[in-house]
Protein backbone atom coordinates (compact mmCIF):
# COMPACT_ATOMS: atom_id res chain seq x y z
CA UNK A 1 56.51 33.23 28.09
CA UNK A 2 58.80 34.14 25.04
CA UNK A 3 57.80 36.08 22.21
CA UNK A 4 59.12 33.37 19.80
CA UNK A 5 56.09 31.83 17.99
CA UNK A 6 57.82 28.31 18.58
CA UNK A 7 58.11 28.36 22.27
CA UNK A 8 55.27 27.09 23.85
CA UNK A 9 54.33 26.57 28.03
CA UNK A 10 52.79 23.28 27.98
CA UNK A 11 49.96 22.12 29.91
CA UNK A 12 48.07 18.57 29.97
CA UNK A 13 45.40 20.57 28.45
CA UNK A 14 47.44 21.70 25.09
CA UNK A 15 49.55 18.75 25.13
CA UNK A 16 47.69 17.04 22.30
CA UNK A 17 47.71 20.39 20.17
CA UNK A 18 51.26 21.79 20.68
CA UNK A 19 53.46 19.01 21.14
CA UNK A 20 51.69 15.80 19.50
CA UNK A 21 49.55 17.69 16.49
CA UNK A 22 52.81 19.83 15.49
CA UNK A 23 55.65 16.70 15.37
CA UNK A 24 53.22 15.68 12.67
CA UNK A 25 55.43 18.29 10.45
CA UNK A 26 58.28 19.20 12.38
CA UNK A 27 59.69 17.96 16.21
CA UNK A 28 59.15 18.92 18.80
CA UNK A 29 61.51 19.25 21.83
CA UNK A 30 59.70 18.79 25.47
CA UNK A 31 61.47 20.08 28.22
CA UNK A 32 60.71 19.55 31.68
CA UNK A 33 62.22 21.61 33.79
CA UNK A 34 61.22 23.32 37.44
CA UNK A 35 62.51 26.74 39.27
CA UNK A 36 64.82 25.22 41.78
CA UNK A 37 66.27 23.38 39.00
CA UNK A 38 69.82 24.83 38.47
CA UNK A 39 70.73 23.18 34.90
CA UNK A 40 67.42 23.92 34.09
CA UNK A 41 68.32 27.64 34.38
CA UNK A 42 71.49 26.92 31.51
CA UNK A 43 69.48 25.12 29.70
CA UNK A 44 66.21 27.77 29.03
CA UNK A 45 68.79 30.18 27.44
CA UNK A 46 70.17 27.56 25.01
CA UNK A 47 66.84 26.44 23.59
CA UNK A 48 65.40 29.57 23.53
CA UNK A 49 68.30 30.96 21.58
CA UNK A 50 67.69 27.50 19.12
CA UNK A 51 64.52 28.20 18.99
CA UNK A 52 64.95 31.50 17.45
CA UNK A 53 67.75 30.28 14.99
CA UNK A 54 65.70 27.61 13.36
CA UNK A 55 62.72 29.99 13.02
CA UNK A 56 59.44 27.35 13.39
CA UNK A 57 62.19 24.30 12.14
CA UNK A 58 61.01 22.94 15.75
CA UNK A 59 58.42 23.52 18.40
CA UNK A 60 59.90 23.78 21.99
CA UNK A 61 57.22 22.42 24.78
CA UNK A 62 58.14 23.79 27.84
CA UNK A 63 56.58 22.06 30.78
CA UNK A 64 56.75 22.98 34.42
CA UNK A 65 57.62 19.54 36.03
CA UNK A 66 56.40 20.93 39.56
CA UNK A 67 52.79 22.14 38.14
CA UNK A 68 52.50 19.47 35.72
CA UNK A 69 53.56 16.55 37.77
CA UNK A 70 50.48 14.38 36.04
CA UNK A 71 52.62 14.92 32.38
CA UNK A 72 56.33 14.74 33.86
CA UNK A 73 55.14 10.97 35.88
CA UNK A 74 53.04 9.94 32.45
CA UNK A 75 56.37 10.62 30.75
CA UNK A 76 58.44 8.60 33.98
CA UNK A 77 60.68 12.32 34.40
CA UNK A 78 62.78 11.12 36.93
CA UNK A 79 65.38 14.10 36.82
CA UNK A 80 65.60 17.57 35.39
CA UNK A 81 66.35 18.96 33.21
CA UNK A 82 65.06 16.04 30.80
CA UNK A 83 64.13 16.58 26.89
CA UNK A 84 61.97 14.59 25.02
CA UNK A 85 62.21 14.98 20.93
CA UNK A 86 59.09 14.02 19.93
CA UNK A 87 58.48 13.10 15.85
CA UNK A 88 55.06 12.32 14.44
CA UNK A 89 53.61 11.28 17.84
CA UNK A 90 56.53 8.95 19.13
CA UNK A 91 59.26 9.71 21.48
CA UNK A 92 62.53 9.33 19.05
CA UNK A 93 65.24 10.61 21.78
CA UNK A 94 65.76 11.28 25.36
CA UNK A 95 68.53 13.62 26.80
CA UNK A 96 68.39 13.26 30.42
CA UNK A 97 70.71 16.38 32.05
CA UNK A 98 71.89 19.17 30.40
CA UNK A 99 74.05 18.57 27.84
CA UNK A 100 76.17 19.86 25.44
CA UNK A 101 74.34 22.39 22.64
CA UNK A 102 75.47 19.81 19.59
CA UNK A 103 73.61 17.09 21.23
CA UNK A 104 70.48 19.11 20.80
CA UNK A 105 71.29 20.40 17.50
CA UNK A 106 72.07 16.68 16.15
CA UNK A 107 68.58 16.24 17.19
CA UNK A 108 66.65 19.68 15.82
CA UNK A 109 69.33 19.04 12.47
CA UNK A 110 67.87 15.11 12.17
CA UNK A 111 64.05 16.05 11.50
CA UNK A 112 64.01 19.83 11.26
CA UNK A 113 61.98 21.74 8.40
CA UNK A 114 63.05 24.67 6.37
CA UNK A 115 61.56 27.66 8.93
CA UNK A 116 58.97 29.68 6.17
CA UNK A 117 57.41 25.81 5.30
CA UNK A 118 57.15 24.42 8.99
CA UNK A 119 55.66 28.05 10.49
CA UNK A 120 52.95 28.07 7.39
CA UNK A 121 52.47 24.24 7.76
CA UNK A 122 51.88 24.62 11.57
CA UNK A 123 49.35 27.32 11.33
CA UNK A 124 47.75 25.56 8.61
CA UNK A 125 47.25 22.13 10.09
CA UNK A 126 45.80 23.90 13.49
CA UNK A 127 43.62 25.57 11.50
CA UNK A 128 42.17 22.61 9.57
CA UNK A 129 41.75 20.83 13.04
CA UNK A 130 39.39 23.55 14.38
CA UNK A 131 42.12 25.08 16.46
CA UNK A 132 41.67 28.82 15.09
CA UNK A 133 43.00 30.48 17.99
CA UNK A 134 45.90 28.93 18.33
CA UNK A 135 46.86 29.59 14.56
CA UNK A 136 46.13 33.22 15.00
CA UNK A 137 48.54 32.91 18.55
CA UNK A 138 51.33 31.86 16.59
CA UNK A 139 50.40 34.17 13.32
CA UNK A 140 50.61 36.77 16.12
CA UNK A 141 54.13 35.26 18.12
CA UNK A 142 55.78 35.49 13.96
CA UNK A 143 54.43 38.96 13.62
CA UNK A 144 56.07 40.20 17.02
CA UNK A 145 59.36 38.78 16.26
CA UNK A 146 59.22 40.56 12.63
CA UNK A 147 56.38 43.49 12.98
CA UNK A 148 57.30 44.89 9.35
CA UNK A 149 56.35 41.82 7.45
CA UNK A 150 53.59 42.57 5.26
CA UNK A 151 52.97 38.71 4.35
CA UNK A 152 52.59 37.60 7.89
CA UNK A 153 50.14 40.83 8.50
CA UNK A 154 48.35 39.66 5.50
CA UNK A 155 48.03 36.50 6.75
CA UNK A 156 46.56 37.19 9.72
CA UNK A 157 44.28 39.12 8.42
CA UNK A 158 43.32 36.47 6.52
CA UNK A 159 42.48 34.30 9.27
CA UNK A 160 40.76 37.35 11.58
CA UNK A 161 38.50 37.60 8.47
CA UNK A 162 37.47 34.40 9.07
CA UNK A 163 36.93 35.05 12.69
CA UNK A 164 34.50 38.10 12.09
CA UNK A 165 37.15 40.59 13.34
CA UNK A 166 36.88 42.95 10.50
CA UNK A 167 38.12 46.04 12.65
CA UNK A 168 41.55 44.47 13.45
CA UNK A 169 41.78 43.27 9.64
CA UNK A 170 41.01 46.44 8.50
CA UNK A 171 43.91 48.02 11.00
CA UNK A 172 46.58 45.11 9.48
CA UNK A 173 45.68 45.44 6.26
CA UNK A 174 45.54 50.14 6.43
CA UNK A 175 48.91 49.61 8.12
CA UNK A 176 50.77 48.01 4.91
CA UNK A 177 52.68 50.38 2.45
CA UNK A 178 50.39 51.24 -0.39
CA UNK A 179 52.18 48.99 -3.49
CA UNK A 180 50.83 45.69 -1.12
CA UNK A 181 47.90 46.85 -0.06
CA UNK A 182 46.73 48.06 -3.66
CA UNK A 183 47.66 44.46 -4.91
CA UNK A 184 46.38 40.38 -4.06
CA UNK A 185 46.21 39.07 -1.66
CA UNK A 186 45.78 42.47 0.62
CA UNK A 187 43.28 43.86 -2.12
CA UNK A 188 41.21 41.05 -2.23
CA UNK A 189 40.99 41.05 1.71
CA UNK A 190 39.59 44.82 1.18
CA UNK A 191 37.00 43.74 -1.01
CA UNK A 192 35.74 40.62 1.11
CA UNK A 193 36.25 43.21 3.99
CA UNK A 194 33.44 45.09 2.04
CA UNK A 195 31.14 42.34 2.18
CA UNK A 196 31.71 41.67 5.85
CA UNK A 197 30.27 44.79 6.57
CA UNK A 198 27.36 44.80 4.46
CA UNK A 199 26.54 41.62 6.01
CA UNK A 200 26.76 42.72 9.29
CA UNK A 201 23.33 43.49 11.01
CA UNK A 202 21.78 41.56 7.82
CA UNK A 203 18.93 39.20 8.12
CA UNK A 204 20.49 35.35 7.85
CA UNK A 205 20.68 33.68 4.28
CA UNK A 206 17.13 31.77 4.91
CA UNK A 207 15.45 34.73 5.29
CA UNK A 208 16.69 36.56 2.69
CA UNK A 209 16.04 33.97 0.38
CA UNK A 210 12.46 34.21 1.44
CA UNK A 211 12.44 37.40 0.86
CA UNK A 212 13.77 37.24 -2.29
CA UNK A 213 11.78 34.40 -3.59
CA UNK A 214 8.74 36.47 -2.63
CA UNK A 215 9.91 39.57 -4.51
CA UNK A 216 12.63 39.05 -6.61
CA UNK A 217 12.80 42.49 -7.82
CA UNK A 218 14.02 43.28 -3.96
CA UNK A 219 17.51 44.68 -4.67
CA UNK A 220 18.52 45.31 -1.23
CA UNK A 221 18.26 41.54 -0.31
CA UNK A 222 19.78 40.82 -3.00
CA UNK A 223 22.94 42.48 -1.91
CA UNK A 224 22.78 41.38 1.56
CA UNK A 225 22.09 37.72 0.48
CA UNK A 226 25.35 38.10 -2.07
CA UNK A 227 27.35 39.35 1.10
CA UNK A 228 26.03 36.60 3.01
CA UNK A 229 27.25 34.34 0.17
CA UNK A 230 30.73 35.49 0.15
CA UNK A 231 31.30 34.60 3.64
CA UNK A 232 29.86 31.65 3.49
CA UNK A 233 32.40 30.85 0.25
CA UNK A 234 29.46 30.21 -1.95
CA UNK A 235 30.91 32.57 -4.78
CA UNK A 236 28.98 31.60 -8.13
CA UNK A 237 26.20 32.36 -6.13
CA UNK A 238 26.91 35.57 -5.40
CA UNK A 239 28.12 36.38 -8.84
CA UNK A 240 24.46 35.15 -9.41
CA UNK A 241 22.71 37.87 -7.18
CA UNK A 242 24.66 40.56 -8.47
CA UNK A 243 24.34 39.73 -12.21
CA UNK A 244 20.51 40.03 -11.46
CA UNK A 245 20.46 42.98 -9.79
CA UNK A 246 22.49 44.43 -12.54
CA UNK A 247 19.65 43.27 -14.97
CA UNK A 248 16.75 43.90 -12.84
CA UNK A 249 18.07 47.75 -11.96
CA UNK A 250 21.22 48.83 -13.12
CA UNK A 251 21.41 51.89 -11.21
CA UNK A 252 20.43 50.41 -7.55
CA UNK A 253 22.12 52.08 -5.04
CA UNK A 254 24.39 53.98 -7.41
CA UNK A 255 25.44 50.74 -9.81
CA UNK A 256 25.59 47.90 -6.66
CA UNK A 257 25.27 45.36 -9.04
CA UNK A 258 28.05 45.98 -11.23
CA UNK A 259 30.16 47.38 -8.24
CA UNK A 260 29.49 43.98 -6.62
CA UNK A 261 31.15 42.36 -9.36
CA UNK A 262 34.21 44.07 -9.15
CA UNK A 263 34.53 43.86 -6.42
CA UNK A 264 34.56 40.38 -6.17
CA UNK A 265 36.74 39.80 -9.03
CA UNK A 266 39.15 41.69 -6.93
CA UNK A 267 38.47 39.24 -4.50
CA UNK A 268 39.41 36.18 -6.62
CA UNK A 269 42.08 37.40 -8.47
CA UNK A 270 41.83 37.59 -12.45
CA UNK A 271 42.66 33.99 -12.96
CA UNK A 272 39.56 32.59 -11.26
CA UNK A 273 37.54 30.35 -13.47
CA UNK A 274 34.54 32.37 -12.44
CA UNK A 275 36.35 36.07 -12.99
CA UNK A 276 36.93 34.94 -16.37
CA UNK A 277 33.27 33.94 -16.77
CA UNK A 278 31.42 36.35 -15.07
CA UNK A 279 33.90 39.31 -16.51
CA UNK A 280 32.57 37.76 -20.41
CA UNK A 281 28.91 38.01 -18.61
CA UNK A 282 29.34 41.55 -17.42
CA UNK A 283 30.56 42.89 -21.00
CA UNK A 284 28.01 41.35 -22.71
CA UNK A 285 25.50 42.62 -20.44
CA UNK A 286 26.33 45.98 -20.53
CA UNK A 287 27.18 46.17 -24.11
């Protein structure tokens, strides 16, 4: 399969997800082909090559007419090489044969996106849908094609973070140069890095809570339960458990609470509502 991150080998079983779910933003360009097909051997080389121009402004579907004969009769694929250009979920042209490279550029040039919108907006709308591993296959395809770029590393860490793959975010994010990686987004993927590990091997949030509730002076739960917090997204919360750790022992575990609060403000950037309101909180508590 290629390395591009818009190239695709098509099954009945990712039909749905590459070709249908993606000409929601941009089209998508099915080709049925098959190995004895000789135009079908022209053909791969020119798409592929469009492919890589437009850089995500459209998905090619490649589809094996021989091992997907369900898909190429569904579709009525009565020669190869035919292509399909697909757009929001409906069949808008047909180009039975191989034709001439314009007549798939008119196509590509009729619905195409700009490429950095349609690659973000296709990871993004997999993402929402509950396909996570397909976003991170594509985040992964983009990175391959350009391995220096810091904001596709950074977001795919993003996503692995998500994922509970803390070692391979912590590899992305070590392997930027130091001006990114000292600086949001990267630095506030360090700092939630942070609380992935302190939540790892911690009780679950209902049982810290009970613990908690049955000692509230218990520091140590206190942490884990704002780590578990984080993760889950429940921020003010965590602010919460810090700020009373900070009040209940503001030396535990060489100055948790306050560190806590850094480092989540780090997290959220300094223009979060709740940076700006737990940063007043802080300096008032400590002066």
């Amino acid at each position: 399969m290629s390395e591009s991150p818009c190239i695709f080998e098509v099954t009945q079983h990712n039909f749905a997800t590459v070709v249908v779910e993606n000409s929601q933003r941009v089209p998508v360009l099915v080709d049925f082909w098959a190995d004895w097909c000789q135009p079908c051997k022209t053909l791969t080389p020119l798409l592929t090559k469009l492919a890589q121009e437009y850089r995500g402004g459209f998905i090619l579907a490649k589809v094996n007419a021989d091992t997907e004969r369900a898909l190429a009769g569904h579709f009525q694929v009565r020669s190869l090489p035919t292509v399909m250009a697909i757009w929001q979920g409906q069949i808008v042209e047909q180009l039975v044969g191989l034709q001439p490279e314009s007549a798939y550029r008119q196509i590509i040039d009729q619905f195409h996106a700009a490429p950095e919108e349609s690659l973000q907006e296709q990871i993004e709308l997999l993402w929402e849908r509950g396909h996570r591993q397909e976003a991170v296959e594509l985040l992964r395809k983009a990175l391959n094609q350009e391995p220096a770029s810091s904001e596709l590393k950074i977001a795919l860490a993003e996503k692995l973070l998500q994922m509970d793959q803390g070692d391979e975010v912590r590899s992305l994010l070590q392997s930027l140069p130091d001006a990114e990686r000292n600086r949001q987004p990267a630095s506030g993927l360090l700092a939630r890095l942070q609380f992935a590990d302190r939540a790892q091997g911690a009780p679950d949030r209902a049982a810290l809570e009970a613990q908690i509730q049955g000692d509230p002076a218990a520091c140590a739960a206190r942490r884990q339960l704002a780590a578990r917090l984080v993760l889950a997204g429940d921020y003010e919360a965590a602010l919460e458990q810090f700020m009373a750790i900070l009040r209940r022992d503001p030396q535990f575990e060489d100055e948790a609470g306050r560190k806590g609060l850094i480092a989540m403000f780090e997290m959220l950037g300094n223009d979060h509502p709740l940076t700006m309101t737990y940063r007043r909180r802080l300096f008032s508590l400590l002066h």
